[in-house]
Protein backbone atom coordinates (compact mmCIF):
# COMPACT_ATOMS: atom_id res chain seq x y z
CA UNK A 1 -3.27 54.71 -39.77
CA UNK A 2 -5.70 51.39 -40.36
CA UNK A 3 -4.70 49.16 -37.38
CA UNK A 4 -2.71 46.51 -38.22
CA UNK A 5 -4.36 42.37 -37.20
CA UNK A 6 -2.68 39.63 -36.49
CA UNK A 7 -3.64 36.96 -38.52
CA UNK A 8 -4.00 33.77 -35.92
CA UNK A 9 -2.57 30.62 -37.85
CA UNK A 10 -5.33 27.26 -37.79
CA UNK A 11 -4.61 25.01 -35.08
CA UNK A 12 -3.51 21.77 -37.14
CA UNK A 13 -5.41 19.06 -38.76
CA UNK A 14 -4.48 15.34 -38.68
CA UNK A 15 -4.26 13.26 -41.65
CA UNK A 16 -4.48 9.39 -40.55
CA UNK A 17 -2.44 7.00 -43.30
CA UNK A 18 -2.99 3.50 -43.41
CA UNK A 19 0.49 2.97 -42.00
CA UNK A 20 -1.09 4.35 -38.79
CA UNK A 21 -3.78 1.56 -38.36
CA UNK A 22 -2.31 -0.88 -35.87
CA UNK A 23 -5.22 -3.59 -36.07
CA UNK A 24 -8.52 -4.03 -37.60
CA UNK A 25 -11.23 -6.85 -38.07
CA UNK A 26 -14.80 -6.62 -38.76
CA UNK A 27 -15.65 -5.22 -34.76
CA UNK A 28 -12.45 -3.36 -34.04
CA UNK A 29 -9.59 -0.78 -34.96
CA UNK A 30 -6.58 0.21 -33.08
CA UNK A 31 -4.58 3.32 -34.22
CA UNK A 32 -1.05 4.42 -33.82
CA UNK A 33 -1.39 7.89 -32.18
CA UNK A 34 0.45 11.03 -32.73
CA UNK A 35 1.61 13.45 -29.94
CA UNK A 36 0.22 16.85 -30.16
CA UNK A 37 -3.88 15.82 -30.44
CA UNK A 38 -6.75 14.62 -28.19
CA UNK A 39 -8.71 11.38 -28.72
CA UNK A 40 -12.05 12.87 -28.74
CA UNK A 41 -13.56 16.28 -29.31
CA UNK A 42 -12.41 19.37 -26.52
CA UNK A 43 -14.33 22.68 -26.15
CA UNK A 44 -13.17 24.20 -29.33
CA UNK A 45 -14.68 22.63 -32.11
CA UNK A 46 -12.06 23.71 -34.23
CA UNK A 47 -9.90 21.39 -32.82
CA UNK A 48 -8.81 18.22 -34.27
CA UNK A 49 -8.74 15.16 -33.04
CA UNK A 50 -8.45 11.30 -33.27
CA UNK A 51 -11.58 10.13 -33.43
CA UNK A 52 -12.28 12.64 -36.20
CA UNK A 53 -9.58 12.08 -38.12
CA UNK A 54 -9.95 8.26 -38.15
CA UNK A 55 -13.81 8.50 -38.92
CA UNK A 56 -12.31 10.78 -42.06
CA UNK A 57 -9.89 7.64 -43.31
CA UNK A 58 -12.85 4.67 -43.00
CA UNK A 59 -14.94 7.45 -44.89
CA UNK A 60 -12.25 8.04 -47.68
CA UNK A 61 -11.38 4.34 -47.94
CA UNK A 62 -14.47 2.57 -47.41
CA UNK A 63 -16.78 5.02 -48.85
CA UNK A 64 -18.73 5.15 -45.37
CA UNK A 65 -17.95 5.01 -41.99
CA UNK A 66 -18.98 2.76 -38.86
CA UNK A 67 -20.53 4.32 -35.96
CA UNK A 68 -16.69 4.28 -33.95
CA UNK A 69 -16.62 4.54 -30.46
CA UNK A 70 -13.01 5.35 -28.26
CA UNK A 71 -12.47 2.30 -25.78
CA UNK A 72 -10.24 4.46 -23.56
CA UNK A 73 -8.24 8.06 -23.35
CA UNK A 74 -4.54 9.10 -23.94
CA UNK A 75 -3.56 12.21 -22.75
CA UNK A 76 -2.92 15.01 -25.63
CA UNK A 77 0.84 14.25 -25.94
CA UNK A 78 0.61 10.45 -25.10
CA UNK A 79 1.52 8.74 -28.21
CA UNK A 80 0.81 4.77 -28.94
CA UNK A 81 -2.39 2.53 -28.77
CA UNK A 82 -5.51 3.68 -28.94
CA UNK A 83 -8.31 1.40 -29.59
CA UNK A 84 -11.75 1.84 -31.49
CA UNK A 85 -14.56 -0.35 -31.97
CA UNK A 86 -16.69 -0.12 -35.41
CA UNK A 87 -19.87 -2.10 -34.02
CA UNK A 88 -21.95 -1.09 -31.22
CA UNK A 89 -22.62 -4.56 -30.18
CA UNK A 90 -19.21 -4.93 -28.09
CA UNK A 91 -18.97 -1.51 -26.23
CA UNK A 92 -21.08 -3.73 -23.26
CA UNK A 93 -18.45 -6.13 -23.05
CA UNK A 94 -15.09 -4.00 -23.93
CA UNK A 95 -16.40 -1.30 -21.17
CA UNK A 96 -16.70 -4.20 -18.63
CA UNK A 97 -13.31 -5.09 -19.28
CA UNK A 98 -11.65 -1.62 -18.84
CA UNK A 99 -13.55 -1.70 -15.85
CA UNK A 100 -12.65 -5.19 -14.86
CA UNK A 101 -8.95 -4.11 -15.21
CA UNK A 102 -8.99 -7.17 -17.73
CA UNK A 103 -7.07 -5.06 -20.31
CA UNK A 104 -3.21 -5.26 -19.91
CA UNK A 105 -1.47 -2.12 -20.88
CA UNK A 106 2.54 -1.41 -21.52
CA UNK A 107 4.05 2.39 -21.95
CA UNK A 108 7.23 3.53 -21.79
CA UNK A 109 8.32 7.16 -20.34
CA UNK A 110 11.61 8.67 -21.16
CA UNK A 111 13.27 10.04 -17.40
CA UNK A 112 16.31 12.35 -17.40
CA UNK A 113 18.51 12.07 -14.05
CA UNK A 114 20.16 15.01 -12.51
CA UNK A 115 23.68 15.19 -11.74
CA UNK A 116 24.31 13.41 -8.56
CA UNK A 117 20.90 11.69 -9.21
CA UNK A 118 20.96 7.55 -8.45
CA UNK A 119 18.67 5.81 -10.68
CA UNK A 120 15.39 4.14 -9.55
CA UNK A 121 15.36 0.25 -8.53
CA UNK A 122 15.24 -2.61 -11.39
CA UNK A 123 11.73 -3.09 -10.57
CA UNK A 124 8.92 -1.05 -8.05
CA UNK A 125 5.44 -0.27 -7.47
CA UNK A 126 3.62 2.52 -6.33
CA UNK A 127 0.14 2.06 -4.67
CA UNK A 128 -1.99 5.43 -3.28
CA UNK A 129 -4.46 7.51 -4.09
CA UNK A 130 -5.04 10.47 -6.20
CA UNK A 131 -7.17 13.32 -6.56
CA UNK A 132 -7.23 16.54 -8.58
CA UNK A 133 -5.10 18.97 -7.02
CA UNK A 134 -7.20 21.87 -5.54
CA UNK A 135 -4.46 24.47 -6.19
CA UNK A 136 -4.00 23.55 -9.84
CA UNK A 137 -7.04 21.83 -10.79
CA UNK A 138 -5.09 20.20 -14.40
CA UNK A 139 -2.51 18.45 -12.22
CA UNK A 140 -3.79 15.66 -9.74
CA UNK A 141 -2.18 14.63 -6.88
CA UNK A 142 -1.72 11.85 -3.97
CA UNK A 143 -3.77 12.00 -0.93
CA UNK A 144 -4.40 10.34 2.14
CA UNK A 145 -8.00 9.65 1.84
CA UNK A 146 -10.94 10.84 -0.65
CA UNK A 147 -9.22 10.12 -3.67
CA UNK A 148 -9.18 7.15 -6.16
CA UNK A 149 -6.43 3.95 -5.33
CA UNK A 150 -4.06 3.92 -8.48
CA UNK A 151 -1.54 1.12 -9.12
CA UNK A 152 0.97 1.51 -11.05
CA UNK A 153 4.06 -1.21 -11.54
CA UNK A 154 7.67 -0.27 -12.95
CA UNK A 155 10.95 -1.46 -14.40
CA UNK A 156 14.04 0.47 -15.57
CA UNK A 157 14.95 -0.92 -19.27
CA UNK A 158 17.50 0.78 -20.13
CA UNK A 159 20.28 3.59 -19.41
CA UNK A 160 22.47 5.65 -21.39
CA UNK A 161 24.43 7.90 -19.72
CA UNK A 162 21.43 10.18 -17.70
CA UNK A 163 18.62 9.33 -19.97
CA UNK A 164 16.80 6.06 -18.96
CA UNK A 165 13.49 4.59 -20.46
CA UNK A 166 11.12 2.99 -17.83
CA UNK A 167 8.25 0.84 -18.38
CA UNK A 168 5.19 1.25 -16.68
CA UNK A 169 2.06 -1.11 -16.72
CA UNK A 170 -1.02 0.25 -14.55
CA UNK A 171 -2.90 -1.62 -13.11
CA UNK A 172 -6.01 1.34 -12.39
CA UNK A 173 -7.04 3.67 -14.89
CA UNK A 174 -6.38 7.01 -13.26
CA UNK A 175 -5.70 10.55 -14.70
CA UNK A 176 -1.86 11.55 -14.88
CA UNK A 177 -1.31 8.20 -12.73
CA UNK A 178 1.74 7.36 -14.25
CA UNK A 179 2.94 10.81 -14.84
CA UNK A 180 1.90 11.46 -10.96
CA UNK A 181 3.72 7.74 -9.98
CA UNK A 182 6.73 8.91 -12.12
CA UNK A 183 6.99 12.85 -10.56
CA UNK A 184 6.62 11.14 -6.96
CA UNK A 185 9.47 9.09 -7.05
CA UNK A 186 11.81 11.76 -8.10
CA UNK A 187 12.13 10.76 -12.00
CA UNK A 188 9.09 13.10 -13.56
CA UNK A 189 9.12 12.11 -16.90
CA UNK A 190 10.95 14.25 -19.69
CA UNK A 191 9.33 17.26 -21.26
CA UNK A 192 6.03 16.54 -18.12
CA UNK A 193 6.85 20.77 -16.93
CA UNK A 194 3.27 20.03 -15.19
CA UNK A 195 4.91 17.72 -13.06
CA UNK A 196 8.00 18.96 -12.88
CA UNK A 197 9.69 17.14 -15.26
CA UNK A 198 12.66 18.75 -17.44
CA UNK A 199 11.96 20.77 -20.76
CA UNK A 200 11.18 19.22 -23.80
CA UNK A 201 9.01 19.98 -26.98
CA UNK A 202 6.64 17.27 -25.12
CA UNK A 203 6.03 14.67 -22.78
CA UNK A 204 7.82 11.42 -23.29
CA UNK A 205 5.30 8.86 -22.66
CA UNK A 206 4.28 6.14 -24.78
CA UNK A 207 1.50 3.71 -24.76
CA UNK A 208 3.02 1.12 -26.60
CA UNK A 209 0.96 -2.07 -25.74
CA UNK A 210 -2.47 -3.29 -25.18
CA UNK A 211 -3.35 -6.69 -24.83
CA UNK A 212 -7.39 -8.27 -24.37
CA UNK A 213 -9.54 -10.69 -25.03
CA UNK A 214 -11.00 -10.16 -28.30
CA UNK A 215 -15.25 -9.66 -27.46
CA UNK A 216 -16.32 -12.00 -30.37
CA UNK A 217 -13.75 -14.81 -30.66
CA UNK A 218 -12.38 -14.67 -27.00
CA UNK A 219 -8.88 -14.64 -28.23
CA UNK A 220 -5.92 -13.03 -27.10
CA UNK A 221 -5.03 -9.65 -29.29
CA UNK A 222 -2.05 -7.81 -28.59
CA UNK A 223 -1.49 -4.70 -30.42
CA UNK A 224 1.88 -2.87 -30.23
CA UNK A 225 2.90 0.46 -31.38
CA UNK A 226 6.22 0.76 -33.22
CA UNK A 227 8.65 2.87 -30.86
CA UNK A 228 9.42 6.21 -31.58
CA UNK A 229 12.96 6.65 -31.73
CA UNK A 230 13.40 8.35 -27.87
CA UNK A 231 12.07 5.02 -26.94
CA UNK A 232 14.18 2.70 -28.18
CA UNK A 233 17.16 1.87 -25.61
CA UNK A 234 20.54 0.63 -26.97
CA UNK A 235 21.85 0.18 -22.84
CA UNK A 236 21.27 -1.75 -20.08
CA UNK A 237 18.96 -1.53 -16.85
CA UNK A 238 21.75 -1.96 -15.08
CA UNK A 239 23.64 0.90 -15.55
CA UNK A 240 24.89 3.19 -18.32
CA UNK A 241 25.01 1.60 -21.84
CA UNK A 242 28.22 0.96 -23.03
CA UNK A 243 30.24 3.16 -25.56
C-alpha cells in the first residue's frame, strides 16, 4: 500500500486593514497588533510577521513602501502598540529615547485568582533583576546579582468576581519583565502556562499605550490601542464588581 502523508497546513498570514493603523505622519506609523505573530522576522522564513505585513499595506496603498524600521518588540501573543518609523533620519533619536526610558508605556494583563486567593494591593512595584533562566532558557528569571535591574509599577483596575485586570507601566525594557513581575507576586497572568499562569488560548497582556516626544516637532504623541474585550473592566479595584 502507497504510504499515506500528512499534508502540514501553512502557518497563517496576516492581512493589516487600515482600521489597524493607530497613527501615522510623514516620519512615523504605529499599528494595532494582533496576538498570535512576531514583530519581526524568526528563523523560519515562512513565518509571518508584523513588519512584513505592514510593509505589504504601505506597498498596496501607496504604491511603494518606506524603508520601516520596528522602534521596539512585543512578545508573539502581546497585542497593542507597536510603533514604526518610515524615515531613517529619526531611528538616532527614537533609539536614544527607548534607551533613555523617555518613552512611557501602559499594558494591561488579565490575572485569574484562585479560590482562597486575596487580591494584590491597589497599587505596588517590583524592583530586581532578571536573567534567562539556565534550566529553561525561554523563561527568564530573578536573580540576586548578574542579571539586568527591571522596574516594573502596578495597579489593580478592576475586579469581577476572580478575574481582575491590572495595569502595568515599566519602567526598564526587559524580556518577560512584566510577565516575570506578574508570576512573582502570585498573580501570573492568564493563559502565561510559561509562567505558570492558568490555561487559556493565549496570554492576556496588552500593550495598550505609548506616549513620546514626537523626534521632529517635539510634541507629545500618545497612541492608544482600542481594548480587546477581556480588557475592558465593568468593576471596581476595590473589590468584586457589582451584579
Amino acid at each position: 500500500m502507497p504510504r499515506s502523508t500528512k499534508k502540514t497546513a501553512p502557518p497563517p498570514s496576516l492581512a493589516l486593514t487600515a482600521n489597524r493603523i493607530l497613527y501615522e505622519d510623514a516620519v512615523l506609523i504605529a499599528v494595532n497588533k494582533p496576538p498570535g505573530f512576531p514583530c519581526h522576522q524568526t528563523h523560519d522564513p515562512k513565518r509571518d510577521h508584523v513588519t512584513a505585513a505592514l510593509q505589504r499595506f504601505l506597498q498596496a496603498r501607496d504604491g511603494a513602501s518606506p524603508k520601516i524600521a520596528l522602534q521596539h518588540r512585543l512578545d508573539r501573543d502581546t497585542s497593542g502598540v507597536l510603533l514604526f518609523s518610515k524615515d531613517p533620519s529619526v531611528n538616532p533619536s527614537l533609539n536614544d529615547a527607548f534607551r533613555e526610558r523617555r518613552i512611557g508605556k501602559v499594558y494591561l494583563a488579565v490575572v485569574v485568582l484562585r479560590p482562597g486567593q486575596a487580591p494584590p494591593p491597589q497599587r505596588w512595584t517590583i524592583q530586581n533583576f532578571l536573567a534567562r533562566d539556565k534550566k529553561n532558557k525561554q523563561r527568564m528569571t530573578a536573580v540576586r546579582g548578574g542579571g539586568d535591574t527591571a522596574i516594573t509599577e502596578f495597579q489593580r483596575l478592576s475586579q469581577q468576581g476572580n478575574r481582575l485586570i491590572i495595569e502595568a507601566r515599566p519602567k526598564t525594557g526587559r524580556t518577560h519583565q512584566i510577565r516575570v513581575h506578574l508570576a512573582q507576586t502570585g498573580h501570573a497572568i492568564l493563559g502565561d502556562t510559561l509562567y505558570g499562569g492558568p490555561e487559556h488560548n493565549r496570554y492576556l497582556l496588552h500593550a495598550w499605550q505609548l506616549c513620546f516626544e514626537h523626534p521632529v516637532s517635539g510634541e507629545t504623541i500618545t497612541i492608544r490601542a482600542p481594548k480587546p474585550k477581556p480588557f475592558r473592566g465593568g468593576g471596581t479595584g476595590q473589590g468584586p464588581a457589582a451584579s
